[in-house]
N, C-alpha and C. Protein backbone atom coordinates (compact mmCIF):
# COMPACT_ATOMS: atom_id res chain seq x y z
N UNK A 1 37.79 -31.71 -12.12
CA UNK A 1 38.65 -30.62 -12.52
C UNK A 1 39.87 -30.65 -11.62
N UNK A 2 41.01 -30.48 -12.49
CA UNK A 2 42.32 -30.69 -11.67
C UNK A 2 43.02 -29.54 -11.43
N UNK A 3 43.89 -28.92 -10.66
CA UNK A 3 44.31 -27.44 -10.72
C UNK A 3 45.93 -27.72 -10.15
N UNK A 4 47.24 -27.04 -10.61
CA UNK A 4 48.08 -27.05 -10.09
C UNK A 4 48.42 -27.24 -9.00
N UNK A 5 47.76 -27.51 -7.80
CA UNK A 5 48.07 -27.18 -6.34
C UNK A 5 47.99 -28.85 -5.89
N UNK A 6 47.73 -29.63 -6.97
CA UNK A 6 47.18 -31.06 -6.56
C UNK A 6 45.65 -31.12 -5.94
N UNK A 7 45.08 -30.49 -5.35
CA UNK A 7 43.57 -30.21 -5.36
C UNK A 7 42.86 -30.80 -5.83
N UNK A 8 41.53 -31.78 -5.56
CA UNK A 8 40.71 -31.79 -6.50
C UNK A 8 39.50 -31.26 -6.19
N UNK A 9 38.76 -30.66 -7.76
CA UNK A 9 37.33 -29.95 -7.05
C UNK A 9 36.44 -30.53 -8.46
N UNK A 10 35.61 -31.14 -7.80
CA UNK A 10 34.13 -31.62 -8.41
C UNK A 10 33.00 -30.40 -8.48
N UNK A 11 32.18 -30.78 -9.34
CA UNK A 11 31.23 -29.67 -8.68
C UNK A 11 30.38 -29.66 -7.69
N UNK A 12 30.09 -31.18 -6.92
CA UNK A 12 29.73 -31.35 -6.16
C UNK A 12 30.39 -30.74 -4.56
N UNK A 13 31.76 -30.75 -4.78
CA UNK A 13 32.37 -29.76 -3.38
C UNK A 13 32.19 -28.39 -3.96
N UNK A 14 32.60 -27.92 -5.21
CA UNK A 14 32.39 -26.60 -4.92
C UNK A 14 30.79 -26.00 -4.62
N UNK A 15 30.13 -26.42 -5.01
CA UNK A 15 28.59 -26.26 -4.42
C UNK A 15 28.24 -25.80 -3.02
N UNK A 16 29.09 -27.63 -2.54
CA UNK A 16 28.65 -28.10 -1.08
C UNK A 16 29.41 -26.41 -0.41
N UNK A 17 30.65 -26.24 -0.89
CA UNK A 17 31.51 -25.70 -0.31
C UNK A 17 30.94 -23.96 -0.45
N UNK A 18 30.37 -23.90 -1.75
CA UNK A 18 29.69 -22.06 -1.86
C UNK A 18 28.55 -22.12 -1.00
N UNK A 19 27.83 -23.17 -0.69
CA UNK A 19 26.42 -23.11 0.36
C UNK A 19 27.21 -22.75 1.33
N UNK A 20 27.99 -23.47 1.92
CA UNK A 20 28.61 -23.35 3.56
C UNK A 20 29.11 -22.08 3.39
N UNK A 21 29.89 -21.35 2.64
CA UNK A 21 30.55 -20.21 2.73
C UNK A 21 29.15 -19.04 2.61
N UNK A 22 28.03 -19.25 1.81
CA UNK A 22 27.05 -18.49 1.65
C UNK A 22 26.21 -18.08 3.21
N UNK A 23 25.82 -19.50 3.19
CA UNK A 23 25.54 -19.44 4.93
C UNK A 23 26.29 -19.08 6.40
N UNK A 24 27.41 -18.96 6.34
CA UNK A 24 28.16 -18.79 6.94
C UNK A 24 28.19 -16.50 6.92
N UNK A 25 28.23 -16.15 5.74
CA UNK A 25 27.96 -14.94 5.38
C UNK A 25 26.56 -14.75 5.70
N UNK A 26 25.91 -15.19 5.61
CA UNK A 26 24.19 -14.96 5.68
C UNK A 26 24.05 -14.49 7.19
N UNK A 27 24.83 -15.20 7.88
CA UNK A 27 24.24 -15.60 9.70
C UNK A 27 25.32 -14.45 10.21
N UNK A 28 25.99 -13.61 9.69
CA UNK A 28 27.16 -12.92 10.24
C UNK A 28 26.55 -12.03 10.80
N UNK A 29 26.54 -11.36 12.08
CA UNK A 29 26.15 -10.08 12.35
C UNK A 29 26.66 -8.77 11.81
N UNK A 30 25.79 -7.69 11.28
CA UNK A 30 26.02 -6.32 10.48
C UNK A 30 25.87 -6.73 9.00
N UNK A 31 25.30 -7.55 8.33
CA UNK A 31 25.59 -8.27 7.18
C UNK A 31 23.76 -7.38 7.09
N UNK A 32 23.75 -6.91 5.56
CA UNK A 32 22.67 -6.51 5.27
C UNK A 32 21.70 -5.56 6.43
N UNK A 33 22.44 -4.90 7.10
CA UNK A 33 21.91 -3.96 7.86
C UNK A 33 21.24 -4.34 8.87
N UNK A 34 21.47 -5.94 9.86
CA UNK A 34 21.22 -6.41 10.65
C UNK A 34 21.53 -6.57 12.33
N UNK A 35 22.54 -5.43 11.99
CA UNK A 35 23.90 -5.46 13.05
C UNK A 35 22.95 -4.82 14.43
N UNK A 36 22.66 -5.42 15.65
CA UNK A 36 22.00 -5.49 16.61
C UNK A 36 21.14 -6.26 16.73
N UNK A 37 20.88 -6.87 15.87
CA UNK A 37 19.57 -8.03 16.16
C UNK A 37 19.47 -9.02 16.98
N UNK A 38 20.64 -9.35 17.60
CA UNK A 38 20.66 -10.18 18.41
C UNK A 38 20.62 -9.64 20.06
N UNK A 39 20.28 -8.37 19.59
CA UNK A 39 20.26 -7.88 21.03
C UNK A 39 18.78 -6.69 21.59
N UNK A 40 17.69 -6.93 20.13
CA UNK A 40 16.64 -6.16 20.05
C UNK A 40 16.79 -5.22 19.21
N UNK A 41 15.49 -4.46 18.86
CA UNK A 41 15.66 -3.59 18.37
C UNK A 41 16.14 -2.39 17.88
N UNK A 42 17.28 -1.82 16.70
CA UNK A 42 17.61 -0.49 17.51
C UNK A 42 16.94 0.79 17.09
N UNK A 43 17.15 1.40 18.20
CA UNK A 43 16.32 2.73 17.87
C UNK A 43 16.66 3.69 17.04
N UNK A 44 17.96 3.31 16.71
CA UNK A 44 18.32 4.37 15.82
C UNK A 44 17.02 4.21 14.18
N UNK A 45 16.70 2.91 14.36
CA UNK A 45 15.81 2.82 12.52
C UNK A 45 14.67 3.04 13.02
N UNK A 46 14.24 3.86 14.14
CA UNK A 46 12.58 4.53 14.64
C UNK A 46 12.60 5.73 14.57
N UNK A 47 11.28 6.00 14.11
CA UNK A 47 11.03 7.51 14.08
C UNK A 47 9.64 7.37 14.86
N UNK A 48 9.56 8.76 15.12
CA UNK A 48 8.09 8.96 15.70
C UNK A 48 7.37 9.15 14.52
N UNK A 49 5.59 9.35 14.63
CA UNK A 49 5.12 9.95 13.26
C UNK A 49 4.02 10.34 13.60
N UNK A 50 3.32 11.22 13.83
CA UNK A 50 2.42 11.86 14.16
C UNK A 50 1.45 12.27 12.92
N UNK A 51 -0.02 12.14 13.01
CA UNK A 51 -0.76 12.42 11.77
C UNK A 51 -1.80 12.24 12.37
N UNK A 52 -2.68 12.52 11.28
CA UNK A 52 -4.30 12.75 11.45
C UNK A 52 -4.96 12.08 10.22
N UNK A 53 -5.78 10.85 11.18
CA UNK A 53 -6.05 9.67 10.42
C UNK A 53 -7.41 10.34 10.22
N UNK A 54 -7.93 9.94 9.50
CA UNK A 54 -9.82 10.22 9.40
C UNK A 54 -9.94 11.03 10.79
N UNK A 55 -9.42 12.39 10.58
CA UNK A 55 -10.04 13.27 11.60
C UNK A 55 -9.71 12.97 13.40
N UNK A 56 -8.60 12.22 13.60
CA UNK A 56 -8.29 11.44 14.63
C UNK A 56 -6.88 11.56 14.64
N UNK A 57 -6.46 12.30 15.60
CA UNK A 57 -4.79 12.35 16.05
C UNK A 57 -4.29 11.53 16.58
N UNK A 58 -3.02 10.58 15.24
CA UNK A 58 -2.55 9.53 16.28
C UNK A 58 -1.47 9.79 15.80
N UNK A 59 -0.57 8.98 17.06
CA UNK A 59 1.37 9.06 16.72
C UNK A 59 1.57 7.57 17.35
N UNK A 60 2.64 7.39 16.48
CA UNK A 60 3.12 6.18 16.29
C UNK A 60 4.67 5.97 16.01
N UNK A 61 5.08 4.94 16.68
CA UNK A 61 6.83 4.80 16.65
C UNK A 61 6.87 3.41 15.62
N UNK A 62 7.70 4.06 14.63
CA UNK A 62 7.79 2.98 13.68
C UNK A 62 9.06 2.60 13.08
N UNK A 63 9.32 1.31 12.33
CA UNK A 63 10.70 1.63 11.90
C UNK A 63 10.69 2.64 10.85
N UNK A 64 11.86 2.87 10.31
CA UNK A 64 12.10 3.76 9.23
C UNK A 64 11.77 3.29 8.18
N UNK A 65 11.82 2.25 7.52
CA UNK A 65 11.24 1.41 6.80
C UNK A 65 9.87 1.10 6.53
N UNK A 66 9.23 1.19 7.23
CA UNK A 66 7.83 1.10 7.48
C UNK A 66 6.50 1.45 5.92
N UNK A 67 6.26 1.14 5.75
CA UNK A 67 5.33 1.93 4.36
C UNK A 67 4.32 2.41 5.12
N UNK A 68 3.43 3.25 4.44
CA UNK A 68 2.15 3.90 5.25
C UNK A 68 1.64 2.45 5.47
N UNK A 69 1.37 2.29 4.21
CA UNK A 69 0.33 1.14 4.20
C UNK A 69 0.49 0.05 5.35
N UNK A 70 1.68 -0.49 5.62
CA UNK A 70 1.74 -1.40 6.70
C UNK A 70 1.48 -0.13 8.42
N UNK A 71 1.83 0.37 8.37
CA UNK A 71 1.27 1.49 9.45
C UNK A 71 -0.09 1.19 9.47
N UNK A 72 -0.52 1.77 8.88
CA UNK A 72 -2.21 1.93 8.43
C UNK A 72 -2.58 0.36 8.63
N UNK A 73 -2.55 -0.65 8.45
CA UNK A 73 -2.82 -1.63 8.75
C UNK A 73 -2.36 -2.22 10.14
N UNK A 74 -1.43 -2.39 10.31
CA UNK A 74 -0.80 -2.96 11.59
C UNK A 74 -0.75 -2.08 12.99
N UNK A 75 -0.41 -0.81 12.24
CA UNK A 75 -0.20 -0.08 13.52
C UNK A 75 -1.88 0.54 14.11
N UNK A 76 -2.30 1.05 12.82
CA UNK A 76 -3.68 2.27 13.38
C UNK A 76 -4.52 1.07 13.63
N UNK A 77 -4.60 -0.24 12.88
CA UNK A 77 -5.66 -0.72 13.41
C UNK A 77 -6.77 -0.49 11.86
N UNK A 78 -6.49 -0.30 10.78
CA UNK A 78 -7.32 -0.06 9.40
C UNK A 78 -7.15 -0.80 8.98
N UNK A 79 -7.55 -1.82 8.48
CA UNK A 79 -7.85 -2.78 7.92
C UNK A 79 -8.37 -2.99 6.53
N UNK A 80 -8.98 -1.52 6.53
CA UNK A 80 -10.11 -1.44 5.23
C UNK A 80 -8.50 -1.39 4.15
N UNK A 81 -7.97 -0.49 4.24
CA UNK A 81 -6.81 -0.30 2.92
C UNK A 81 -6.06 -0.81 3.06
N UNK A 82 -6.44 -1.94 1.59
CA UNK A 82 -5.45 -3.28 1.38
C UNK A 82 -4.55 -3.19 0.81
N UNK A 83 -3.57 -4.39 0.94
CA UNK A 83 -2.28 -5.09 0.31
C UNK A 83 -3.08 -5.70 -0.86
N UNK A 84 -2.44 -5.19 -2.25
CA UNK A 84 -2.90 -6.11 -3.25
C UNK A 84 -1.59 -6.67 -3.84
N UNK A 85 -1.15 -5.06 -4.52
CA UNK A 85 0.17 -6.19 -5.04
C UNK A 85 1.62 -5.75 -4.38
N UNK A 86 1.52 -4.47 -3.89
CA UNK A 86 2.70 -4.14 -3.09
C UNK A 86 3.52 -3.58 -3.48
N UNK A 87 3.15 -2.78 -4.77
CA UNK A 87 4.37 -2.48 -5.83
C UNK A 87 3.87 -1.69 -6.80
N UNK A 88 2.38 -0.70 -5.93
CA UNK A 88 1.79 0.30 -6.87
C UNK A 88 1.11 0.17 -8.15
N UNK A 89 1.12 -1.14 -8.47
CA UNK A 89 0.28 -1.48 -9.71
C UNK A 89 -1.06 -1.65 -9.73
N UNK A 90 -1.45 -1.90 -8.76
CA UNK A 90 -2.92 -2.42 -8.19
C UNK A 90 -4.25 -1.26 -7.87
N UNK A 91 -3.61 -0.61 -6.75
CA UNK A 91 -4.17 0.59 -6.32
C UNK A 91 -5.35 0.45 -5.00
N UNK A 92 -5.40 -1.06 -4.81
CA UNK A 92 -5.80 -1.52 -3.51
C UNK A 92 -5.66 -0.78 -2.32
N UNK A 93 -4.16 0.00 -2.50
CA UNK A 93 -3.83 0.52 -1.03
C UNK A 93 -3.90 2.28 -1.26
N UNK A 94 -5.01 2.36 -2.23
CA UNK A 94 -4.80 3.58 -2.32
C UNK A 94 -5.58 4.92 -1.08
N UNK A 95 -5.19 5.76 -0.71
CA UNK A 95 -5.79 6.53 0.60
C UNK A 95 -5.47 8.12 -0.05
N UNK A 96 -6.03 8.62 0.63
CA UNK A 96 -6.04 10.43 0.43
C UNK A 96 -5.17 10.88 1.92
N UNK A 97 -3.91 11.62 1.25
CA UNK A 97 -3.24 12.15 2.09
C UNK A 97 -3.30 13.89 1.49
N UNK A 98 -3.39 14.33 2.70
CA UNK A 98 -3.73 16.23 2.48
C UNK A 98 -4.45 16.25 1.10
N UNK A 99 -5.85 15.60 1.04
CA UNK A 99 -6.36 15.55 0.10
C UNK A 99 -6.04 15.21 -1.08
N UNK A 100 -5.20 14.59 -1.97
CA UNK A 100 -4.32 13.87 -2.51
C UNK A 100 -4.40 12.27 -2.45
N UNK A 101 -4.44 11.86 -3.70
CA UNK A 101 -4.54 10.30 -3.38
C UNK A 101 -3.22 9.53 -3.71
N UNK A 102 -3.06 8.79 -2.81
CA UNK A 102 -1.58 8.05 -3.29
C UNK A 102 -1.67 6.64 -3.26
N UNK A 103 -0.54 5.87 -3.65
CA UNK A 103 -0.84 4.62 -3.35
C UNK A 103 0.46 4.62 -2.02
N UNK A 104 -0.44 3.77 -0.92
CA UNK A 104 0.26 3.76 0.44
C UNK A 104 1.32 2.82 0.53
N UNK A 105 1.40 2.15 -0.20
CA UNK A 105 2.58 1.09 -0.37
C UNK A 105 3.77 1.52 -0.85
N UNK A 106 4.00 2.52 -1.58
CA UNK A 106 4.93 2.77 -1.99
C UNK A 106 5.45 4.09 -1.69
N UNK A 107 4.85 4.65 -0.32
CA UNK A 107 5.38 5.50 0.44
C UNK A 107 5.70 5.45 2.18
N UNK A 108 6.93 6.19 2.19
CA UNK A 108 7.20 5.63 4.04
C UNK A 108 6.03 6.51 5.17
N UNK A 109 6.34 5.35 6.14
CA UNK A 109 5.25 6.32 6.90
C UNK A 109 6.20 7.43 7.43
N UNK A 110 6.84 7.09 7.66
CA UNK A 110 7.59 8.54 8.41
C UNK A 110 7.75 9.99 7.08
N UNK A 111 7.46 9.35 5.67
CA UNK A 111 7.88 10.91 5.22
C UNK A 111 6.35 11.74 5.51
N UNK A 112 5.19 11.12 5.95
CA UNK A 112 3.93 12.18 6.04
C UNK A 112 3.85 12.54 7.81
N UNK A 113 4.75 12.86 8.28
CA UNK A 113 4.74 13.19 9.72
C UNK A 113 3.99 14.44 9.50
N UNK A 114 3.00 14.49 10.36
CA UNK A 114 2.12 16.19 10.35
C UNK A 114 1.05 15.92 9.41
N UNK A 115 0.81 14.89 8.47
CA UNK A 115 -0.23 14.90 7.53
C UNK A 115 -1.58 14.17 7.76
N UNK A 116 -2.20 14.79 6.80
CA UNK A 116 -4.31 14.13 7.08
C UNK A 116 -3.94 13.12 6.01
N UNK A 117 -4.33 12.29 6.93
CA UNK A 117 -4.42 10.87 5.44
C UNK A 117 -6.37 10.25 6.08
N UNK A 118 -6.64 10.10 4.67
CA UNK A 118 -7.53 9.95 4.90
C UNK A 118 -7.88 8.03 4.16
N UNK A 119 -8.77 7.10 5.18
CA UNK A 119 -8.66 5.67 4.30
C UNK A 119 -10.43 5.47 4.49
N UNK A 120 -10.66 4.07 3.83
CA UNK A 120 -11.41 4.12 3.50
C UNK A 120 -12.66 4.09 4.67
N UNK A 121 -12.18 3.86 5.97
CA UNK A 121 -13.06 3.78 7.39
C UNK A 121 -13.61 5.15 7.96
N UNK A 122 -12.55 6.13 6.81
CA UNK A 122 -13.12 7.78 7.27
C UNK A 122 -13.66 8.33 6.34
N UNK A 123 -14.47 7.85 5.13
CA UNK A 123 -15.38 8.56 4.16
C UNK A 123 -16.78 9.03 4.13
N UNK A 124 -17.25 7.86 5.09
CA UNK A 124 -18.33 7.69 5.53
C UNK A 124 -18.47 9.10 6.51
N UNK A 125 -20.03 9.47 6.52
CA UNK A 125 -20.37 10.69 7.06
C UNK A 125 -20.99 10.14 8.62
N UNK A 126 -21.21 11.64 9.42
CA UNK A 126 -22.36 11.12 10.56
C UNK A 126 -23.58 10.91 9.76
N UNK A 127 -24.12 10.97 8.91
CA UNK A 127 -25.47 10.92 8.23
C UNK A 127 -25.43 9.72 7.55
N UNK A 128 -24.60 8.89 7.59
CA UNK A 128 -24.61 8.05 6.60
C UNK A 128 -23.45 8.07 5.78
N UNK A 129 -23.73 6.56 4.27
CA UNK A 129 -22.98 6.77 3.53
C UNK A 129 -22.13 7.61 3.06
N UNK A 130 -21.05 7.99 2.36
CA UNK A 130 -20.38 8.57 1.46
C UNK A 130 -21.45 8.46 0.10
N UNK A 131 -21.81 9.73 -0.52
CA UNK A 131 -22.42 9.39 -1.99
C UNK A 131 -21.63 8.16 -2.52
N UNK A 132 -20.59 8.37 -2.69
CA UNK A 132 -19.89 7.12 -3.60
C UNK A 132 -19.70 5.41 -3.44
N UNK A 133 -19.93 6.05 -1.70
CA UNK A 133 -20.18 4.37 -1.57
C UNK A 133 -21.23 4.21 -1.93
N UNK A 134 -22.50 5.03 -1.71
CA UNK A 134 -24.13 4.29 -1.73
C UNK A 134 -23.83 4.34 -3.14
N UNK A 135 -23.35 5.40 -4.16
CA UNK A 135 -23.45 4.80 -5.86
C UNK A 135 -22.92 3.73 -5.82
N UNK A 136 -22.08 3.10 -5.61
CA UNK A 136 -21.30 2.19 -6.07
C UNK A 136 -22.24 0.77 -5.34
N UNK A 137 -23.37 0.58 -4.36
CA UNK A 137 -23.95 -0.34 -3.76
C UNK A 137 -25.39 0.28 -4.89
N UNK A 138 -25.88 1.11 -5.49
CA UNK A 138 -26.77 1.13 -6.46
C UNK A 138 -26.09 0.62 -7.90
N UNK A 139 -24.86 0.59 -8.23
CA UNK A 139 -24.88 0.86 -9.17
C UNK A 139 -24.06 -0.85 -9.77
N UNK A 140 -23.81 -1.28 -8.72
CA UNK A 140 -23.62 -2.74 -8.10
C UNK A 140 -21.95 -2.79 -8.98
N UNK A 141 -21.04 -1.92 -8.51
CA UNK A 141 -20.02 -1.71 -8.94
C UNK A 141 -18.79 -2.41 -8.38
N UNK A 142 -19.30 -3.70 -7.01
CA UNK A 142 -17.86 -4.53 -7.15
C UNK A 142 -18.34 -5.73 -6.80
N UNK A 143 -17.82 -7.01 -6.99
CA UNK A 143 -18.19 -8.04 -7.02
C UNK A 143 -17.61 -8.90 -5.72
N UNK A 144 -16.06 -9.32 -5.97
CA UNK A 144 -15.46 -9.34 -4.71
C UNK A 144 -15.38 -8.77 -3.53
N UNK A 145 -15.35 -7.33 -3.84
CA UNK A 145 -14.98 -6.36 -3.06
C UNK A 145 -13.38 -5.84 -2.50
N UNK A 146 -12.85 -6.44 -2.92
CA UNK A 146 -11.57 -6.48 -2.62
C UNK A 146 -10.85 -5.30 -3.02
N UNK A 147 -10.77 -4.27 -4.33
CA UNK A 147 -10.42 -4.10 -4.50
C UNK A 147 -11.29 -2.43 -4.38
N UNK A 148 -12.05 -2.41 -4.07
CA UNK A 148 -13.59 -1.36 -3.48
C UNK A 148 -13.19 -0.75 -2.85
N UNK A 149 -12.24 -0.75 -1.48
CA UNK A 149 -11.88 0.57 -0.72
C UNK A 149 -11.16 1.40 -1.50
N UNK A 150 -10.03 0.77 -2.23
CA UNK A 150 -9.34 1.62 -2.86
C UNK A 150 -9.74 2.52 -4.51
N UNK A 151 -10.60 1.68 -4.97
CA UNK A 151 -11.56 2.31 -5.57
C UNK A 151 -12.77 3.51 -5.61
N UNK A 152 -13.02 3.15 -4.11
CA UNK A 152 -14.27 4.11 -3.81
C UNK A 152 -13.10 5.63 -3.54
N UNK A 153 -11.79 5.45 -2.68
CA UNK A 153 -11.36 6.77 -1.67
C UNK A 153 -10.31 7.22 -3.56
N UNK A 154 -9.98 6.30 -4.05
CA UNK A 154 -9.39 7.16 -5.39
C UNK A 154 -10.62 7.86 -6.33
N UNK A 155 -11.80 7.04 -6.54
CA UNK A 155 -12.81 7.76 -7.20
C UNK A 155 -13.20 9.05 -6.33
N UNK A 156 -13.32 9.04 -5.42
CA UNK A 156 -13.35 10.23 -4.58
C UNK A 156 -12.56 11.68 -4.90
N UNK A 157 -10.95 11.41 -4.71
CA UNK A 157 -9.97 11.79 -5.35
C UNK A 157 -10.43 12.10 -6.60
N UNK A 158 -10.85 11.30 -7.69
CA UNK A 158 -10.78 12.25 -8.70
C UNK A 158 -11.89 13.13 -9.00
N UNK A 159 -12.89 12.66 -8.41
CA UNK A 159 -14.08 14.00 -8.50
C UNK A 159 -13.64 15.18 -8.03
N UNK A 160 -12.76 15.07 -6.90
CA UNK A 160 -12.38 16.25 -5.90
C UNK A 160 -11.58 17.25 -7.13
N UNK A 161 -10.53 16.12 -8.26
CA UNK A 161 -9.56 16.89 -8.90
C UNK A 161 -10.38 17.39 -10.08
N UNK A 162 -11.79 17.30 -10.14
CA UNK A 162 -12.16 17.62 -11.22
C UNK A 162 -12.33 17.07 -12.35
N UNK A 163 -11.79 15.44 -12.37
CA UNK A 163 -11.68 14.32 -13.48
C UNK A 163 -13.40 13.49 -13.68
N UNK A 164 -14.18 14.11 -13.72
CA UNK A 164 -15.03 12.83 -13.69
C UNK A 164 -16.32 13.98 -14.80
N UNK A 165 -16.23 14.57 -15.12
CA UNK A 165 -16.78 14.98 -16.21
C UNK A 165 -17.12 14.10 -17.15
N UNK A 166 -16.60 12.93 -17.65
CA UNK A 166 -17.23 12.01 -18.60
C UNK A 166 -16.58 10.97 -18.53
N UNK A 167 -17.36 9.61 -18.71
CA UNK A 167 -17.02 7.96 -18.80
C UNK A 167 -15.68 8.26 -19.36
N UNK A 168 -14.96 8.60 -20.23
CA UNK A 168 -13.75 8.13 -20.67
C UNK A 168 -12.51 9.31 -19.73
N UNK A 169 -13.29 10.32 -19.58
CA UNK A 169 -12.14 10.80 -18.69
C UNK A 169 -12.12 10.18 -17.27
N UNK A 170 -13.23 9.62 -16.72
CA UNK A 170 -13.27 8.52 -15.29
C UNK A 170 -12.46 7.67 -15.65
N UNK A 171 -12.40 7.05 -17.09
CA UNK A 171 -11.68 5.53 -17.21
C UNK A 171 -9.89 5.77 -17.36
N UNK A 172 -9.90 6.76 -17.16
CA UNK A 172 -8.06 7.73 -17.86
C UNK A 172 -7.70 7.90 -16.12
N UNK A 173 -8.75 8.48 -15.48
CA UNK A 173 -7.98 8.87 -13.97
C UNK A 173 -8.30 8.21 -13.18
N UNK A 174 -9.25 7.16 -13.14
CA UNK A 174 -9.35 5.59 -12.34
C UNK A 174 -8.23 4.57 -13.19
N UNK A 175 -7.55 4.74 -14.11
CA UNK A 175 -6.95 3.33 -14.47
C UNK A 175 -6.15 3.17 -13.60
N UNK A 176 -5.46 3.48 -12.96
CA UNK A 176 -4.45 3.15 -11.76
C UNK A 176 -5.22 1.81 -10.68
N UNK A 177 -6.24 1.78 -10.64
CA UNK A 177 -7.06 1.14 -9.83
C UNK A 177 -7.65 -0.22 -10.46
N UNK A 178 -7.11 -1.37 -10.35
CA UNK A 178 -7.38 -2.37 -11.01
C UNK A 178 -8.57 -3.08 -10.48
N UNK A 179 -9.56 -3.83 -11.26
CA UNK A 179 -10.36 -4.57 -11.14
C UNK A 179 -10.72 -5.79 -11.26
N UNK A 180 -10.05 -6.79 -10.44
CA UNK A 180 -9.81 -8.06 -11.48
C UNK A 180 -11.07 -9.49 -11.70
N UNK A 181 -12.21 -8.33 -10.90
CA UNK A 181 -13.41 -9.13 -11.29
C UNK A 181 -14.03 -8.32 -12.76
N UNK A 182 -13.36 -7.25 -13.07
CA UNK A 182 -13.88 -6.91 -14.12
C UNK A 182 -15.73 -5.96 -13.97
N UNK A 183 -15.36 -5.12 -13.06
CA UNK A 183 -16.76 -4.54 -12.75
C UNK A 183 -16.14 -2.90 -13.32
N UNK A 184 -15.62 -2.94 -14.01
CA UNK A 184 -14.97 -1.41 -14.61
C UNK A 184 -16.25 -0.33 -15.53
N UNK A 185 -16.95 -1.18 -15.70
CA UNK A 185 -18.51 -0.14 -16.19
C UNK A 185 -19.19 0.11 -15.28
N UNK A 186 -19.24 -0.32 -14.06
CA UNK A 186 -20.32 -0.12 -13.34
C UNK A 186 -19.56 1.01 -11.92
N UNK A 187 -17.75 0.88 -12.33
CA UNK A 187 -17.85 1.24 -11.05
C UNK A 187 -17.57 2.50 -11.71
N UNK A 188 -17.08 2.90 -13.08
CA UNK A 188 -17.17 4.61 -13.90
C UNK A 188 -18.84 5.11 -13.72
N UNK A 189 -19.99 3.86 -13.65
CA UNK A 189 -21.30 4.81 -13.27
C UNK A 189 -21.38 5.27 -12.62
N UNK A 190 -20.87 4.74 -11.24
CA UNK A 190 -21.44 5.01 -9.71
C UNK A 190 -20.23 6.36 -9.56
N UNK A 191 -18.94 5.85 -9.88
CA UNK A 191 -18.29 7.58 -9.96
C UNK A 191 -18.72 8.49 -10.21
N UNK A 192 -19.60 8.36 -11.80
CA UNK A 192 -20.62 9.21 -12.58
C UNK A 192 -21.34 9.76 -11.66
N UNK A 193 -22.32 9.08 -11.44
CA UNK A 193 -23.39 9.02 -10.29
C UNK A 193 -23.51 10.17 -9.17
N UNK A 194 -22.40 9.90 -8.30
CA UNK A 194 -21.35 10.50 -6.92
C UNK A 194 -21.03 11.67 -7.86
N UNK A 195 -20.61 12.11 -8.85
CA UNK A 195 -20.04 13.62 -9.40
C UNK A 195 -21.03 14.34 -10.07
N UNK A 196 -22.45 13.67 -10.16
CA UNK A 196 -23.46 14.35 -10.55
C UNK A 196 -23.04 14.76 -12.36
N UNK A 197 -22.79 13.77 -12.47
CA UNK A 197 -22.32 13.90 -14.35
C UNK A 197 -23.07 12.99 -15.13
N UNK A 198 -23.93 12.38 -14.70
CA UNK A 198 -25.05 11.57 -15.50
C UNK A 198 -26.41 11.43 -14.63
């Protein structure tokens, strides 16, 4: 391609030439909200966050950015409430905050400063099981397991809201909660089971 100026440009330079200019922008400092990085962290993107994990007061300095869910994993040390898909479709990361179930991924940790979140390492009683876990180990309701914490603390959730009155209303307020071994009858029994509805 020829252009008035005497110039010539192939597409091979303009390429070569948009990478170098791309990269060159990429590596700039303040570019995409990076501006201090070369000198540590800044504090301005930390908040404190104070809450009450399974009955246990902890505070934690996090970025602003932060999701519960990576909190809850990285920071508290929970492990049980997983990363499935990261984008609320799954329901892997689902936990009970002020009694309330949410999915933790798609909320910051800093907006529940002051709140009870509850995961799946705090269901369990001093006496034992949670009913819902032991239904769900009678009622042989997950296969992998993978997807079981967040299953057991949302089935929880919905007995609490009053949803578990019958197999098809369990299967309406568990669908948020995916199963991808396909144990979706067994784990509406053991809900059943746990709500004393069969």
């Amino acid at each position: 391609m020829d252009d008035r100026s005497g110039i010539r440009l192939n597409r091979r330079t303009f390429v070569g030439a948009s990478l170098a200019l791309g990269g060159a922008v990429a590596s700039a400092p303040g570019v995409a909200g990076c501006e201090g990085a070369e000198h540590g962290h800044d504090e301005s993107q930390t908040a404190v966050v104070r809450v009450q994990i399974n009955g246990q007061r902890r505070e934690f300095t996090v970025d602003n950015r932060m999701s519960l869910l990576d909190m809850l994993r990285e920071r508290a040390g929970l492990p049980g409430t997983k990363k499935g898909c990261d984008q609320g479709a799954c329901g892997a990361c689902t936990v009970l905050v002020n009694d309330r179930r949410i999915n933790s991924c798609l909320t910051l940790a800093v907006m529940h400063d002051g709140a009870r979140v509850t995961t799946i390492e705090g269901v369990a009683g001093d006496h034992g099981l949670h009913p819902l876990q032991q239904a769900f180990i009678d009622e042989d309701a997950f296969q992998c397991g993978y997807c079981t914490p967040g299953q057991i603390v949302s089935g929880i959730g919905c007995i609490a809201e009053g949803h578990a009155r019958e197999p098809a209303e369990i299967r309406q307020w568990m669908s948020g909660n995916l199963c991808r071994c396909g144990a979706y009858t067994n784990i509406v029994r053991a809900v059943a089971k746990a709500a004393g509805t069969r």
